[in-house]
Structures are given as structure tokens and as C-alpha cells.
C-alpha atoms as a PDB file:
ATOM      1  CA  UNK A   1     -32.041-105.246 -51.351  1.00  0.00           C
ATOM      2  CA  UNK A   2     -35.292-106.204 -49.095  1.00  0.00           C
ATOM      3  CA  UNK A   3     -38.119-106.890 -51.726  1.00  0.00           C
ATOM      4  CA  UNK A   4     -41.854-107.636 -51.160  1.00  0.00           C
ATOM      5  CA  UNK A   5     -44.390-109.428 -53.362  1.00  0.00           C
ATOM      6  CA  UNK A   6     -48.049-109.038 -52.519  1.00  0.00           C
ATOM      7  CA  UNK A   7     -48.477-112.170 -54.817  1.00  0.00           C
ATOM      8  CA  UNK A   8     -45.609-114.199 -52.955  1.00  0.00           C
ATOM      9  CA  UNK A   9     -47.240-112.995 -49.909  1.00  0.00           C
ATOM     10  CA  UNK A  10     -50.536-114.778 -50.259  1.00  0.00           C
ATOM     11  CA  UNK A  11     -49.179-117.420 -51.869  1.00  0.00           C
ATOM     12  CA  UNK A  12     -46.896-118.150 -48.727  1.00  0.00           C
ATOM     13  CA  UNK A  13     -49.758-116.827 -46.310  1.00  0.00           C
ATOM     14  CA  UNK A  14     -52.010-119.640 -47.896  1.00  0.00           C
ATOM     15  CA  UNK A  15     -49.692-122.418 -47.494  1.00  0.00           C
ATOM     16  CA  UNK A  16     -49.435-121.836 -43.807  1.00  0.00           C
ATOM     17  CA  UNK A  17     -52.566-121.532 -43.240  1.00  0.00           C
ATOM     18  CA  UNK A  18     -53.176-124.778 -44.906  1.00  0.00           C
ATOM     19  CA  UNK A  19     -50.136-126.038 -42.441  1.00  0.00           C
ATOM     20  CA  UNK A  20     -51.506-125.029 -39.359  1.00  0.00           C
ATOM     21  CA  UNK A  21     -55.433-125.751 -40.437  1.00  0.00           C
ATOM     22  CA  UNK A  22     -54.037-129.412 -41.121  1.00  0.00           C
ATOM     23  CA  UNK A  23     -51.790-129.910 -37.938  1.00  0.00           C
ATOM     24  CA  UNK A  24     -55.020-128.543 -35.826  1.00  0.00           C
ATOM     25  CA  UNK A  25     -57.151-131.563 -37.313  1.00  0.00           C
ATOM     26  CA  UNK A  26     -54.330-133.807 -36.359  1.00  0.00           C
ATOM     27  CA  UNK A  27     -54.292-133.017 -33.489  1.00  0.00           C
ATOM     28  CA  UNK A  28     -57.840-132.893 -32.860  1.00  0.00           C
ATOM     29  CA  UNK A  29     -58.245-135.930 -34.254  1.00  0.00           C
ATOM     30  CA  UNK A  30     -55.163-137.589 -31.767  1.00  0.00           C
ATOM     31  CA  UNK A  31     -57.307-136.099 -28.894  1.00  0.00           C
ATOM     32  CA  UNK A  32     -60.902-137.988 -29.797  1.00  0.00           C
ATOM     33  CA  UNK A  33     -58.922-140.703 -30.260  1.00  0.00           C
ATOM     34  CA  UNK A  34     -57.284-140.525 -26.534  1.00  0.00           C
ATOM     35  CA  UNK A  35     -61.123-140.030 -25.484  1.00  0.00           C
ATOM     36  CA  UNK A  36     -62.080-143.119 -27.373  1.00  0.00           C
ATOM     37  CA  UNK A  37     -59.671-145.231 -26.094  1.00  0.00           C
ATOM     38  CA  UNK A  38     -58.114-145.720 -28.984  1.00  0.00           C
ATOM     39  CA  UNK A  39     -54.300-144.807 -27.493  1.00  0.00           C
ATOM     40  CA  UNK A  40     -53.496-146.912 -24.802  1.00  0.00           C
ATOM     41  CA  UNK A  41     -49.984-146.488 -24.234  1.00  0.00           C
ATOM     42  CA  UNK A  42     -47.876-142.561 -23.751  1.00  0.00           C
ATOM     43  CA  UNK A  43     -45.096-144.405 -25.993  1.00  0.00           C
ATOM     44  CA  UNK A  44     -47.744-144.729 -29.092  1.00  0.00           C
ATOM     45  CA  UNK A  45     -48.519-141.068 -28.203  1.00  0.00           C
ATOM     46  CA  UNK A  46     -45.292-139.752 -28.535  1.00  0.00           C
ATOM     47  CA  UNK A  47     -44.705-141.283 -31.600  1.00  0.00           C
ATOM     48  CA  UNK A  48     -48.046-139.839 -32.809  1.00  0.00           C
ATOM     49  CA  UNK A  49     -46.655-136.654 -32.549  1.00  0.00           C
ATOM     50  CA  UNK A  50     -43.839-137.484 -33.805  1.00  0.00           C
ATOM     51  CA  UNK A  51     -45.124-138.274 -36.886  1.00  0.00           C
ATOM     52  CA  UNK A  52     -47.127-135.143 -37.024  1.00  0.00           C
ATOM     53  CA  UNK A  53     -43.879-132.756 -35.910  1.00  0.00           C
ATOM     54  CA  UNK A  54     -42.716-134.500 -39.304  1.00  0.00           C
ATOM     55  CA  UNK A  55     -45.730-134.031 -41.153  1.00  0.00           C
ATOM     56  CA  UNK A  56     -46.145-130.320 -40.248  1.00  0.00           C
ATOM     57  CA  UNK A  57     -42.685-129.682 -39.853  1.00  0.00           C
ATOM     58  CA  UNK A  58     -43.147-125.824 -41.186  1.00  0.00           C
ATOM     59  CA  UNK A  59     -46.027-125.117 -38.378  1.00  0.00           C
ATOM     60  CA  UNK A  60     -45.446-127.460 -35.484  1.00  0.00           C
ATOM     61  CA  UNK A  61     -42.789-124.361 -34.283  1.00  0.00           C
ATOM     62  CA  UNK A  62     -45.796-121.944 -34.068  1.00  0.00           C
ATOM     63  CA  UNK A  63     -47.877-124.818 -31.439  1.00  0.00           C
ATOM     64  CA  UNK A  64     -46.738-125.627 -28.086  1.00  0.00           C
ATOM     65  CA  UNK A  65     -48.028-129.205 -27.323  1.00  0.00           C
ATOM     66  CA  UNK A  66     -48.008-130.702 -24.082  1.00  0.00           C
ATOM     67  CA  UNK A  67     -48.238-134.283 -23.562  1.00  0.00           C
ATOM     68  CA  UNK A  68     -47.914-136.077 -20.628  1.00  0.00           C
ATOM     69  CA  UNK A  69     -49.085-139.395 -20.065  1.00  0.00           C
ATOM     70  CA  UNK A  70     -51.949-139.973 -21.525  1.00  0.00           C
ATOM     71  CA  UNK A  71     -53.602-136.131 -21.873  1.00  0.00           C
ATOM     72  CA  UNK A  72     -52.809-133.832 -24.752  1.00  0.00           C
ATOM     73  CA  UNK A  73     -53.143-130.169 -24.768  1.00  0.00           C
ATOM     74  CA  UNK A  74     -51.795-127.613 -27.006  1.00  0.00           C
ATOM     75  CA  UNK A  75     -51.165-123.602 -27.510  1.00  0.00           C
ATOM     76  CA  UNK A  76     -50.447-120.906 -30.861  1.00  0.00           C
ATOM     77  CA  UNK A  77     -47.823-119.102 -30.473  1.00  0.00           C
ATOM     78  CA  UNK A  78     -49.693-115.923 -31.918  1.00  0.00           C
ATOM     79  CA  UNK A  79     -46.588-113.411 -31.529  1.00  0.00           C
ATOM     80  CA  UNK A  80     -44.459-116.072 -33.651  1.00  0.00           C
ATOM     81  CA  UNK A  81     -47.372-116.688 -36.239  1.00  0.00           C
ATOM     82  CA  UNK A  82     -47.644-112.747 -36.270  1.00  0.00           C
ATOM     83  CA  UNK A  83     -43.889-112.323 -37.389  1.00  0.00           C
ATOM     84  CA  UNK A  84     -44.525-114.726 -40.042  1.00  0.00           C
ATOM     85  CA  UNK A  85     -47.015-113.020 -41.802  1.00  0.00           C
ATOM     86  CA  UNK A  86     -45.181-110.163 -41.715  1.00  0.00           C
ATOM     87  CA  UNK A  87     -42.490-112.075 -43.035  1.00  0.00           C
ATOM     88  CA  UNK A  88     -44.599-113.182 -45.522  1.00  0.00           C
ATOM     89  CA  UNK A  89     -43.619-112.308 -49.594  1.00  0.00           C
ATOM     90  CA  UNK A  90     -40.273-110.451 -48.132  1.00  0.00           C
ATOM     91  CA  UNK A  91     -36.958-111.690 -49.422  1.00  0.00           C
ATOM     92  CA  UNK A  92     -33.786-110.570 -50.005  1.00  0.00           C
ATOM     93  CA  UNK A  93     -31.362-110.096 -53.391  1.00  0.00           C
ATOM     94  CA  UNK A  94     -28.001-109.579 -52.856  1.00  0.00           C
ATOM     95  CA  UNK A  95     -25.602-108.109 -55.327  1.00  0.00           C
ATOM     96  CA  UNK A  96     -21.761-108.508 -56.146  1.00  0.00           C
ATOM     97  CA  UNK A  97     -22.466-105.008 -58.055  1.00  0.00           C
ATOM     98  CA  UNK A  98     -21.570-101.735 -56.866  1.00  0.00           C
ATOM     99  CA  UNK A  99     -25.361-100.696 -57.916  1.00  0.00           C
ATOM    100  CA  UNK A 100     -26.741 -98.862 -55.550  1.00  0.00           C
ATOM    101  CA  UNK A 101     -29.956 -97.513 -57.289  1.00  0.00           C
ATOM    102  CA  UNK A 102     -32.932-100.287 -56.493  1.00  0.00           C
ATOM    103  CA  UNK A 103     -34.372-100.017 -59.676  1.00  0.00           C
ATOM    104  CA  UNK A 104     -31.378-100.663 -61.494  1.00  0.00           C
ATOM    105  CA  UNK A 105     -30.761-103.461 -58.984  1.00  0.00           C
ATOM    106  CA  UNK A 106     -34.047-105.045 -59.719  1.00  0.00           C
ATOM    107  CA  UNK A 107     -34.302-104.798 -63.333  1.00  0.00           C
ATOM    108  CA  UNK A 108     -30.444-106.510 -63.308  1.00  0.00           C
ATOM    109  CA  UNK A 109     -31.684-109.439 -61.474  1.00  0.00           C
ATOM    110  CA  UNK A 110     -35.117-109.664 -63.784  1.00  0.00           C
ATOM    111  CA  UNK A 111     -32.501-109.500 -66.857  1.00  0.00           C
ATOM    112  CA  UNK A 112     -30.633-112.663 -65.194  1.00  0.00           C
ATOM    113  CA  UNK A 113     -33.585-114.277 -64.413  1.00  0.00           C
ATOM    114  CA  UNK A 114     -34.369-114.223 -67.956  1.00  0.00           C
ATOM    115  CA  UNK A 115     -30.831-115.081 -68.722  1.00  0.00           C
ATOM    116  CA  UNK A 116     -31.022-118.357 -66.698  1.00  0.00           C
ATOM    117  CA  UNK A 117     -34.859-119.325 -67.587  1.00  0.00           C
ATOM    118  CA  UNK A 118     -33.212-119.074 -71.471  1.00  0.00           C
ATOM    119  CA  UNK A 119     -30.626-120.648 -70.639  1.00  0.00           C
ATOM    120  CA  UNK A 120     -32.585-123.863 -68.906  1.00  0.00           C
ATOM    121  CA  UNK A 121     -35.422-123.718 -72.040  1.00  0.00           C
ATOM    122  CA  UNK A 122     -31.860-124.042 -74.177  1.00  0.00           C
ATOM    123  CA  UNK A 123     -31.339-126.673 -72.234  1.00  0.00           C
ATOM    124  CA  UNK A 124     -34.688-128.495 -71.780  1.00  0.00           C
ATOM    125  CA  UNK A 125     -36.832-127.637 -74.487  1.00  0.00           C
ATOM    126  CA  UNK A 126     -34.752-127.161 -77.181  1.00  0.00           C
ATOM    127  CA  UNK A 127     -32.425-129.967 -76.109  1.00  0.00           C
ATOM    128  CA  UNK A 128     -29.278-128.405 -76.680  1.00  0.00           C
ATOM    129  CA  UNK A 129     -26.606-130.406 -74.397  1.00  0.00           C
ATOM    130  CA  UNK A 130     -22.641-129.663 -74.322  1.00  0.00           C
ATOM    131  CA  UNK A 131     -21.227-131.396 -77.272  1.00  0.00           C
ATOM    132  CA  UNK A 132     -17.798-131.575 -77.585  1.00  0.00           C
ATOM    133  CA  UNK A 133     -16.226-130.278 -81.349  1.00  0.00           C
ATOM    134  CA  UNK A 134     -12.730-130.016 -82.359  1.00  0.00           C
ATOM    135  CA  UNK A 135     -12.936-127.791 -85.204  1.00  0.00           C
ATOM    136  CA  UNK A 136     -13.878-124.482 -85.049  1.00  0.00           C
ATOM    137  CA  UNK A 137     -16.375-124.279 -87.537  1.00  0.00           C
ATOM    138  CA  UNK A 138     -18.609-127.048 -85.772  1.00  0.00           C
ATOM    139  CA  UNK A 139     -18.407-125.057 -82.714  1.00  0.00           C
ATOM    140  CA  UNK A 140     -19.280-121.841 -84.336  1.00  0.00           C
ATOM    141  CA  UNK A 141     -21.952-124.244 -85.739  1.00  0.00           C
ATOM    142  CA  UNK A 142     -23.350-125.506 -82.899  1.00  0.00           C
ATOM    143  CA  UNK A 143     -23.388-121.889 -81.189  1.00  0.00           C
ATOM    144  CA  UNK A 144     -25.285-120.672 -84.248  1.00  0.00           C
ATOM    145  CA  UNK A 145     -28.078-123.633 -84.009  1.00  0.00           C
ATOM    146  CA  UNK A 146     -28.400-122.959 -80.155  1.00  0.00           C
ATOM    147  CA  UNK A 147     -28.513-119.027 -80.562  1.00  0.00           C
ATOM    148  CA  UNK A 148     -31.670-119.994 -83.662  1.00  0.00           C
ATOM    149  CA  UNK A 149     -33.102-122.074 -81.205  1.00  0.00           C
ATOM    150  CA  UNK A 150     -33.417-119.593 -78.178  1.00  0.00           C
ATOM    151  CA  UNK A 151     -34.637-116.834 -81.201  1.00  0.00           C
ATOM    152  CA  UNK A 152     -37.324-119.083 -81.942  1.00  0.00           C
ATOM    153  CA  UNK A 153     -38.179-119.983 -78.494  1.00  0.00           C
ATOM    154  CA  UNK A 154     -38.224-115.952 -77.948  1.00  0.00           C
ATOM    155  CA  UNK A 155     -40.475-115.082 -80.877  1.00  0.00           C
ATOM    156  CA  UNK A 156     -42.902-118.064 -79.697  1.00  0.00           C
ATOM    157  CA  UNK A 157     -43.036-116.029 -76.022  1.00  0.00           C
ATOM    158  CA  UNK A 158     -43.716-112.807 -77.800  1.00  0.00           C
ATOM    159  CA  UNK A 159     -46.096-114.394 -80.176  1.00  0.00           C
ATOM    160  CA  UNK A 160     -48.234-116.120 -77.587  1.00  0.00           C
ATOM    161  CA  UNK A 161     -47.882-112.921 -74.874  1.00  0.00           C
ATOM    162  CA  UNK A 162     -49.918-111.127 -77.814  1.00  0.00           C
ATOM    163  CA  UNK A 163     -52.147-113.892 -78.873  1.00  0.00           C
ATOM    164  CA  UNK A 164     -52.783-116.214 -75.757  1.00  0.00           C
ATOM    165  CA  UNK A 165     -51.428-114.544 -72.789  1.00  0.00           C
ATOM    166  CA  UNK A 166     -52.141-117.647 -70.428  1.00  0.00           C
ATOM    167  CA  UNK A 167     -50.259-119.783 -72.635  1.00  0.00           C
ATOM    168  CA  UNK A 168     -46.056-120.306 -71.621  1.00  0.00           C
ATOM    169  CA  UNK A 169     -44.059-121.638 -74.693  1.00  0.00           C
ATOM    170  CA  UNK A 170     -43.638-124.778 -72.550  1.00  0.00           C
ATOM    171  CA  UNK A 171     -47.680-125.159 -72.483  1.00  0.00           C
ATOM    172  CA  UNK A 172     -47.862-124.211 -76.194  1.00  0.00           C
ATOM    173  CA  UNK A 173     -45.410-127.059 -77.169  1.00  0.00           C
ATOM    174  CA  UNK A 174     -46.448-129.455 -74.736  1.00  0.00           C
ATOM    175  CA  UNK A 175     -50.043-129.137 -76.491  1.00  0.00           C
ATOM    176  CA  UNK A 176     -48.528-129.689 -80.062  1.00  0.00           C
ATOM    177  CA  UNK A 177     -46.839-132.270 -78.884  1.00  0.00           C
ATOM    178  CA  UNK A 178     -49.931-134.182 -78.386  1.00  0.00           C
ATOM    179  CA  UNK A 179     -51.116-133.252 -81.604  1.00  0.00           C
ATOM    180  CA  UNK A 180     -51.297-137.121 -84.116  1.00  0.00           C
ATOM    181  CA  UNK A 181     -53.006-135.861 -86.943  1.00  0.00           C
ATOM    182  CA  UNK A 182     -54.163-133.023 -88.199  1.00  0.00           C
ATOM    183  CA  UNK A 183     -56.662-133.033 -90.979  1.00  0.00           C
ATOM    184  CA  UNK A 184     -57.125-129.607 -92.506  1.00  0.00           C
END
């Protein structure tokens, strides 16, 4: 299923723009210093460039530099920074499901993400870890304390959606955790 986010759209839209504003001051910069005198030798060049085809590793396919000796020129590719943005907040969920409705699709995989972000604050926050039992009732035990910790975790999400609706649980314990002393 193709899905688009206008929020994951910007977001990725921004970062590229950052990308290319960032390798265009490079290279800028590169080329005042060739004016200057400041690069003497092609070799030191090259491995200028190199350094920025690292840097702006994301971008540097969209610019077609040119450097030969000691001169420096460069291009956009505007029909391959085009495609991007329309690439931009698109991705694709694929299903082992015989679902073909997309809504159904799409609230399964929000009902799995949920599944696994439980599953990691099970893991993280409430610092449950694979322990291994040998008797059944520690087991059952230990799946009890895990299952009260996740309901508490949940009921902390619903209290603070209502309450503070900037607030994640993660921010909300984070902050009492740097509570010392409380004097009431």
C-alpha cells in the first residue's frame, strides 16, 4: 500500500534542503578558496570533494561537479531534485495479509505499531527483561507483573493525552525522575 504524509513530507523536504543549502556553501567556500590561493595542488582538491561527497552524501547525487585541475564548477540536477520532492513523505507498507481494503490495512499496521512501541516501553521503561523461571507459577507471575506494568504505562498515556497533550509518558517520567524532594 503507497502511503503519503504531508508531515513526513516537510519533514524530509526540510532536511534536503538543509543538504543541498550546506553542500552549496561548501562548495562556495572551496571555490574562494581556489581564488585565494589557498589550494595549490588538484590532489588537495580532489580530496576536498571528497570529503564533501562524504559529508553530503544524500545531495551530492542531485550536483554535477566538475573539477579539473585547478577550476571548479558545478550544476543541479533539477529533474532529479524534482522527483525527490515528489518522492517526498511517500512510502510503502507491505502486508503478508490477504487485506485488501486500505483502511483496514492501515489501521492493522497502526495497531502493530502500537504493539511494538508497548512492547519496547515493556522493555525500556518498565525494565522488564526475559527472565528465565522453571515453575509455572513464577512465569504466570512474571507475565502478570509485565501485563500491570504496560496497564499502567497505558493509563499514564491516556491520562496525560487528556491532561498535557505535549507530554509522552517517557517525558512525564523522565521529569519525575528528576524530582529530589518534594515538600508539600
Amino acid at each position: 500500500m503507497l502511503c503519503r504524509s504531508s508531515g513526513r513530507r516537510e519533514k524530509e523536504a526540510a532536511m534536503r534542503r538543509r543538504q543541498v543549502l550546506g553542500l552549496m556553501r561548501a562548495l562556495l567556500k572551496v571555490r574562494r578558496q581556489l581564488g585565494r590561493g589557498r589550494i595549490k595542488k588538484a590532489a588537495r582538491l580532489q580530496r576536498r570533494l571528497g570529503r564533501l561527497q562524504e559529508r553530503y552524501a544524500r545531495v551530492w547525487k542531485y550536483a554535477r561537479v566538475q573539477a579539473e585541475g585547478l577550476t571548479l564548477g558545478w550544476d543541479w540536477d533539477r529533474e532529479q531534485l524534482r522527483w525527490a520532492a515528489v518522492r517526498d513523505g511517500a512510502y510503502l507498507l507491505r502486508a503478508h495479509g490477504t487485506e485488501k481494503d486500505p483502511a483496514r490495512l492501515w489501521e492493522a499496521y497502526v495497531q502493530l505499531s502500537e504493539a511494538e512501541a508497548a512492547f519496547w516501553a515493556l522493555k525500556s521503561e518498565v525494565k522488564v527483561r526475559p527472565i528465565w523461571h522453571w515453575l509455572e507459577r513464577r512465569v504466570e507471575a512474571h507475565v502478570l507483573v509485565a501485563f500491570l506494568g504496560y496497564c499502567l504505562w497505558v493509563c499514564l498515556k491516556h491520562r496525560l493525552r487528556a491532561t498535557a497533550p505535549s507530554l509522552t509518558p517517557w517525558q512525564a517520567l523522565d521529569q519525575l525522575g528528576r524530582i529530589s524532594l518534594v515538600e508539600v
